[in-house]
Protein backbone atom coordinates (compact mmCIF):
# COMPACT_ATOMS: atom_id res chain seq x y z
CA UNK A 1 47.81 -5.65 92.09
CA UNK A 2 49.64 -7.97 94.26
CA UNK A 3 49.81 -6.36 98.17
CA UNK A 4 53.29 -5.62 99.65
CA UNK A 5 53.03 -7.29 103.33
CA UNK A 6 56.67 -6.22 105.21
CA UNK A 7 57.57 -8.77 107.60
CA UNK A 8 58.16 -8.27 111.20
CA UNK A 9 60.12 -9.66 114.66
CA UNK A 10 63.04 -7.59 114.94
CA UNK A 11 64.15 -4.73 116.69
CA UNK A 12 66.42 -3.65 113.62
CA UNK A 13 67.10 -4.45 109.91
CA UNK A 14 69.46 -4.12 107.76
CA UNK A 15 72.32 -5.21 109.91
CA UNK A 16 72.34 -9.23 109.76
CA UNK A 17 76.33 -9.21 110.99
CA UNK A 18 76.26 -8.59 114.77
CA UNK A 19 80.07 -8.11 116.26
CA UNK A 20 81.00 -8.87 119.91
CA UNK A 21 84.09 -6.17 120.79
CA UNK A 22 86.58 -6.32 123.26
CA UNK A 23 86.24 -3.73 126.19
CA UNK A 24 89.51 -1.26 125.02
CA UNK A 25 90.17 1.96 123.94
CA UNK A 26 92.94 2.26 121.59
CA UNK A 27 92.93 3.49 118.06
CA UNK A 28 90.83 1.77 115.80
CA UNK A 29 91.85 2.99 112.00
CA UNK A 30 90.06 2.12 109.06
CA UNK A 31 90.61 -1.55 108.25
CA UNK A 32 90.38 -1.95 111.83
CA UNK A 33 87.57 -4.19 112.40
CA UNK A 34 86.01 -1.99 115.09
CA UNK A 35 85.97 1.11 112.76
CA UNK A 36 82.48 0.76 111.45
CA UNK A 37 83.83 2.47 108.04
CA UNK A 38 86.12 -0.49 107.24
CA UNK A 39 82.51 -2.25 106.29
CA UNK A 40 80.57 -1.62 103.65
CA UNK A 41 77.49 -2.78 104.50
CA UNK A 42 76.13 -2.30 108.21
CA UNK A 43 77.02 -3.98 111.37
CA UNK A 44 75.45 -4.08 115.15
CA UNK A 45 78.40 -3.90 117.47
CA UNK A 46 77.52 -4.66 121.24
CA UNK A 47 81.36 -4.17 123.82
CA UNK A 48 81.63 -7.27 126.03
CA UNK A 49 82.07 -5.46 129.78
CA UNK A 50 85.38 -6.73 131.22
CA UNK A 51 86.63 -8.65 127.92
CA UNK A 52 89.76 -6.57 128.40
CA UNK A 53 92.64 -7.58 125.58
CA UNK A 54 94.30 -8.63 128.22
CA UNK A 55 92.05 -10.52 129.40
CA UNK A 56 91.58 -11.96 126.57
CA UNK A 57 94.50 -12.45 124.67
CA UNK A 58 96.80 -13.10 127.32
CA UNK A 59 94.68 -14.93 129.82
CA UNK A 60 93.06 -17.08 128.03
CA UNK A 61 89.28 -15.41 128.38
CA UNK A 62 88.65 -17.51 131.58
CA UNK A 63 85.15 -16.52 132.93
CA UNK A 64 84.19 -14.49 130.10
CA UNK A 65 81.81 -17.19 128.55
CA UNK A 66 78.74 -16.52 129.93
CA UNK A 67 79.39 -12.84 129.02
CA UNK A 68 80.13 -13.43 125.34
CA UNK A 69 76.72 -15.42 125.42
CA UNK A 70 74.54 -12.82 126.90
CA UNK A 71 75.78 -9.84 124.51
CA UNK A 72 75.62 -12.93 121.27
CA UNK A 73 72.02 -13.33 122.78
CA UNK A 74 71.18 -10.01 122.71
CA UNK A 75 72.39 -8.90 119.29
CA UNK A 76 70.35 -12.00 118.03
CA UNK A 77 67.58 -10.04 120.18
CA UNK A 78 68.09 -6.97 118.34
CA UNK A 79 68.12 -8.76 114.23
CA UNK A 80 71.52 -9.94 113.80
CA UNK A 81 71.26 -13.03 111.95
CA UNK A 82 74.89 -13.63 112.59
CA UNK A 83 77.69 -13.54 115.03
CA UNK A 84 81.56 -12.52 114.47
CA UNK A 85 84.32 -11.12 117.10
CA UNK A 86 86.67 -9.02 117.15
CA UNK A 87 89.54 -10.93 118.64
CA UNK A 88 90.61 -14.45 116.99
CA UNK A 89 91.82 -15.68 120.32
CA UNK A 90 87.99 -16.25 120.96
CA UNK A 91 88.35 -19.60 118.48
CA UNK A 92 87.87 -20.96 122.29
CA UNK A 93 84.30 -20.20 122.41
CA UNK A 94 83.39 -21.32 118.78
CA UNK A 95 81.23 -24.19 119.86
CA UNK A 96 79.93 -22.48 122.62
CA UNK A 97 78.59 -19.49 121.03
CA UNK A 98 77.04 -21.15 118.15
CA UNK A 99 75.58 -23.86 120.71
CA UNK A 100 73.69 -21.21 122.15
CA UNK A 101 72.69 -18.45 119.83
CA UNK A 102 71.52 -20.84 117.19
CA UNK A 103 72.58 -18.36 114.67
CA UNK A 104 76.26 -19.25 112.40
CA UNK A 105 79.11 -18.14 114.63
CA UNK A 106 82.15 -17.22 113.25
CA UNK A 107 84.51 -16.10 116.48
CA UNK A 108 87.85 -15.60 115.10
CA UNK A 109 89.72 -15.46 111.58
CA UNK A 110 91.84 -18.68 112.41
CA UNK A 111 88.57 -20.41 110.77
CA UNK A 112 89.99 -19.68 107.45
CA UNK A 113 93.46 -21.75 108.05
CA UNK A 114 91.99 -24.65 106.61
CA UNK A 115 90.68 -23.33 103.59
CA UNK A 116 93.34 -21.31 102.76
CA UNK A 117 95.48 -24.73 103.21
CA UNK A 118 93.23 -26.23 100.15
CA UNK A 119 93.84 -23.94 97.75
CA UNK A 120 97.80 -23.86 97.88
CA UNK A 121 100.10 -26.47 95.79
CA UNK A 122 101.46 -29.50 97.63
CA UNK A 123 104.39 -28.59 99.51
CA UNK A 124 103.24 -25.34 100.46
CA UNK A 125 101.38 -24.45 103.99
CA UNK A 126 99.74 -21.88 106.04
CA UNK A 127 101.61 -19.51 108.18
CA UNK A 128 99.97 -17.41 111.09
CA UNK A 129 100.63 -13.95 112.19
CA UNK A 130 99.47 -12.98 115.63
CA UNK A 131 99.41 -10.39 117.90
CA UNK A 132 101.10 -13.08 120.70
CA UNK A 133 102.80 -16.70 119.66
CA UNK A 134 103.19 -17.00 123.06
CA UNK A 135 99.68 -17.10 124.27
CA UNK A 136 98.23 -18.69 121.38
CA UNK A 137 97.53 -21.67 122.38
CA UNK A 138 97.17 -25.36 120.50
CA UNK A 139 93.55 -25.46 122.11
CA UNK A 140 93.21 -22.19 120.21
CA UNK A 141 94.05 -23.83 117.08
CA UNK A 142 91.93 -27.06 117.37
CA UNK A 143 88.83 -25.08 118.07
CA UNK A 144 89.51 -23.04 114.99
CA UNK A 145 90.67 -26.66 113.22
CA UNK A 146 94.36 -25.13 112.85
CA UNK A 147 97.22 -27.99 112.09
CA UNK A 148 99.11 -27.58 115.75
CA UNK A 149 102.36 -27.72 113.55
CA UNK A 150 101.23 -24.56 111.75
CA UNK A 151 103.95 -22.21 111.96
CA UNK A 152 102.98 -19.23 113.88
CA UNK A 153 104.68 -16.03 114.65
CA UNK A 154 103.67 -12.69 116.93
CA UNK A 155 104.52 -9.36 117.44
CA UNK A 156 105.70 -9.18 120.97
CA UNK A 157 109.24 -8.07 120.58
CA UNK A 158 107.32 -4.73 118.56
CA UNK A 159 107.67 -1.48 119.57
CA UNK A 160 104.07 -0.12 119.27
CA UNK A 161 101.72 -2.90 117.78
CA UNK A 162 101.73 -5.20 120.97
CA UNK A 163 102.18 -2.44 123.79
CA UNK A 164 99.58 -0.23 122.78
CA UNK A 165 96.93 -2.74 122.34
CA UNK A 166 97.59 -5.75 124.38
CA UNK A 167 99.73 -3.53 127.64
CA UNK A 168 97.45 -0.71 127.16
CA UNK A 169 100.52 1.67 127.28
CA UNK A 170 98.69 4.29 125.54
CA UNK A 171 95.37 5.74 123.72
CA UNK A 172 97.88 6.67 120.83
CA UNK A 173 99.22 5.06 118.35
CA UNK A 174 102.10 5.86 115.72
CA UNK A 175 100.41 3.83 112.51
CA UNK A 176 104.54 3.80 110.65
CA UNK A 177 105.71 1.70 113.51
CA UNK A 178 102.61 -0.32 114.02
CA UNK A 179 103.11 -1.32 110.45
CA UNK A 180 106.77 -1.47 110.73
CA UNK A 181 105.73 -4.28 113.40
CA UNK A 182 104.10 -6.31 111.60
CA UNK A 183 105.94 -6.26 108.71
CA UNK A 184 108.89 -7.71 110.75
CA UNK A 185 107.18 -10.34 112.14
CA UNK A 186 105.85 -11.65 108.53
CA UNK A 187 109.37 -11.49 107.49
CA UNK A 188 110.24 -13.42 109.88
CA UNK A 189 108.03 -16.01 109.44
CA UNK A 190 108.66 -16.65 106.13
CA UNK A 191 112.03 -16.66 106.44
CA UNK A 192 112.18 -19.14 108.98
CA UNK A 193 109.51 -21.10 107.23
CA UNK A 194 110.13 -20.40 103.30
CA UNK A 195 107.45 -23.13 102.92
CA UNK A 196 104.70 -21.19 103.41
CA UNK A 197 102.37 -20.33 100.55
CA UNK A 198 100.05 -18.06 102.70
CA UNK A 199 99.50 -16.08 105.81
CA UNK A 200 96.58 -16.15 108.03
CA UNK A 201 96.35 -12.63 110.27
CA UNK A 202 94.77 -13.82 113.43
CA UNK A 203 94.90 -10.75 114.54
CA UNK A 204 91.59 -8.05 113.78
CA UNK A 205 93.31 -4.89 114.44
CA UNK A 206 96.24 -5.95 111.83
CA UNK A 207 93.57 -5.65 108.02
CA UNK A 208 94.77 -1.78 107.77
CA UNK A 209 98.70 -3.25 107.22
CA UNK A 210 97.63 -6.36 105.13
CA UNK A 211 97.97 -4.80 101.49
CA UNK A 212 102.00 -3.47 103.05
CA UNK A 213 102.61 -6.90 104.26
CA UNK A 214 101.02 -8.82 101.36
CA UNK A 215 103.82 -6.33 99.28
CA UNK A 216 106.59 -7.09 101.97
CA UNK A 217 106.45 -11.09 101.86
CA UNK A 218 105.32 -11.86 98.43
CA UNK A 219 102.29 -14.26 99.75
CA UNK A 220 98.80 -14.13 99.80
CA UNK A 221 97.17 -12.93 103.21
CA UNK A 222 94.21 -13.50 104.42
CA UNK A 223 92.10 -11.91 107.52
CA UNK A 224 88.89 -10.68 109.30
CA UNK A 225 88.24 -8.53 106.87
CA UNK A 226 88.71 -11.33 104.07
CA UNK A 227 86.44 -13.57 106.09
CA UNK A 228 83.60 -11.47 107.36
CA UNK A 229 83.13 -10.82 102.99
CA UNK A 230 82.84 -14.02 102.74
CA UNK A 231 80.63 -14.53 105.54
CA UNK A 232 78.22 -11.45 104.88
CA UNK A 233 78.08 -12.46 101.27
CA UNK A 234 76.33 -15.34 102.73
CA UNK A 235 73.99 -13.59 104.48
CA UNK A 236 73.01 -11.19 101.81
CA UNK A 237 73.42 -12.95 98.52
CA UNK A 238 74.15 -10.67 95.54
CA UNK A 239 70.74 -10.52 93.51
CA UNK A 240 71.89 -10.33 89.49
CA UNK A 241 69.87 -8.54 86.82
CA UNK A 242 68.72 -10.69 84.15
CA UNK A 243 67.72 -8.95 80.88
């Protein structure tokens, strides 16, 4: 009989993904990429001190590299044998983080832009929903290798999807109107760019509406949760039965 040797070197198994949050504290439903039940397989989740959505999203995430390092470093510490985010504005530090964890890195959903752009018919393109056009910048988009003529649209004029989570205005949120924000900026986008094929969510707290707006528009959409499958599939391989 052959021994069974288990292999050492980690802290903790079972959890390849690790996932670098934002420092907030608004609702996160299921869907929600910082809901742990939106996965189904296990995660390691370490908050980034300071990385306020604010910060963040609206201020481009100056200073915060370092900090993003040191918790990528330590999940890496603890067994994850991969990094993610949980804010796609952090496309910025894509070459940075992978540089220096030495793990695959993928920082923010805009990765998928390009693929999604392969598999549509010629004539048709990408759109982008985000939680602020305004701040999303075109050195956003070339770290993520977006088109910087990608049409883009965000959900600042909302009434609850943007203040709650970007102006902090409260640690509630009404889910109908969140929704109902979202929905109107993908309708807006498409109508003012009937062109596009598919939509991109750049946006990690947006998965929970992405069936509703998928309904709304008539388009495929694509998002975190979309590519963090697709990523984790990599990382644990389905093993088929073979009779």
């Amino acid at each position: 009989m052959n021994p069974r040797i288990a292999q050492g070197g980690k802290a903790i198994y079972g959890a390849p993904l690790g996932i670098l949050m934002l420092e907030a504290r608004f609702p996160r439903i299921p869907g929600d990429m910082g809901n742990a039940a939106t996965w189904p397989f296990p995660v390691l989740y370490r908050v980034v001190p300071g990385a306020s959505p604010k910060r963040v999203v609206l201020e481009g995430a100056r200073g915060l590299l370092p900090d993003f390092v040191a918790a990528a470093e330590d999940l890496v510490r603890l067994g994850a044998e991969a990094i993610t985010t949980n804010c796609g504005f952090l496309s910025l530090f894509q070459a940075e983080l992978a540089a220096r964890v030495k793990v695959p890195v993928a920082t923010s959903s805009l990765l998928q832009v390009p693929w999604v752009q392969a598999l549509l018919p010629p004539g048709q393109r990408v759109g982008v929903l985000t939680v602020s056009a305004a701040t999303l910048t075109p050195e956003h988009l070339r770290a993520a290798g977006v088109p910087l003529d990608t049409p883009i649209a965000g959900t600042e004029r909302g009434r609850e999807f943007y203040p709650v989570l970007i102006e902090g205005r409260s640690q509630q949120m009404d889910i109908a109107l969140a929704e109902a924000d979202i929905l109107a900026a993908g309708r807006d986008l498409v109508a003012r760019h009937p062109e596009i094929g598919a939509v991109v969510l750049e946006c990690t707290n947006m998965p929970p509406y992405a069936a509703a707006l998928r309904a709304a528009i008539g388009r495929p959409v694509y998002d975190i949760y979309s590519m963090i499958a697709w990523f984790q599939q990599g990382l644990r391989p389905r093993r088929f039965a073979f009779d």
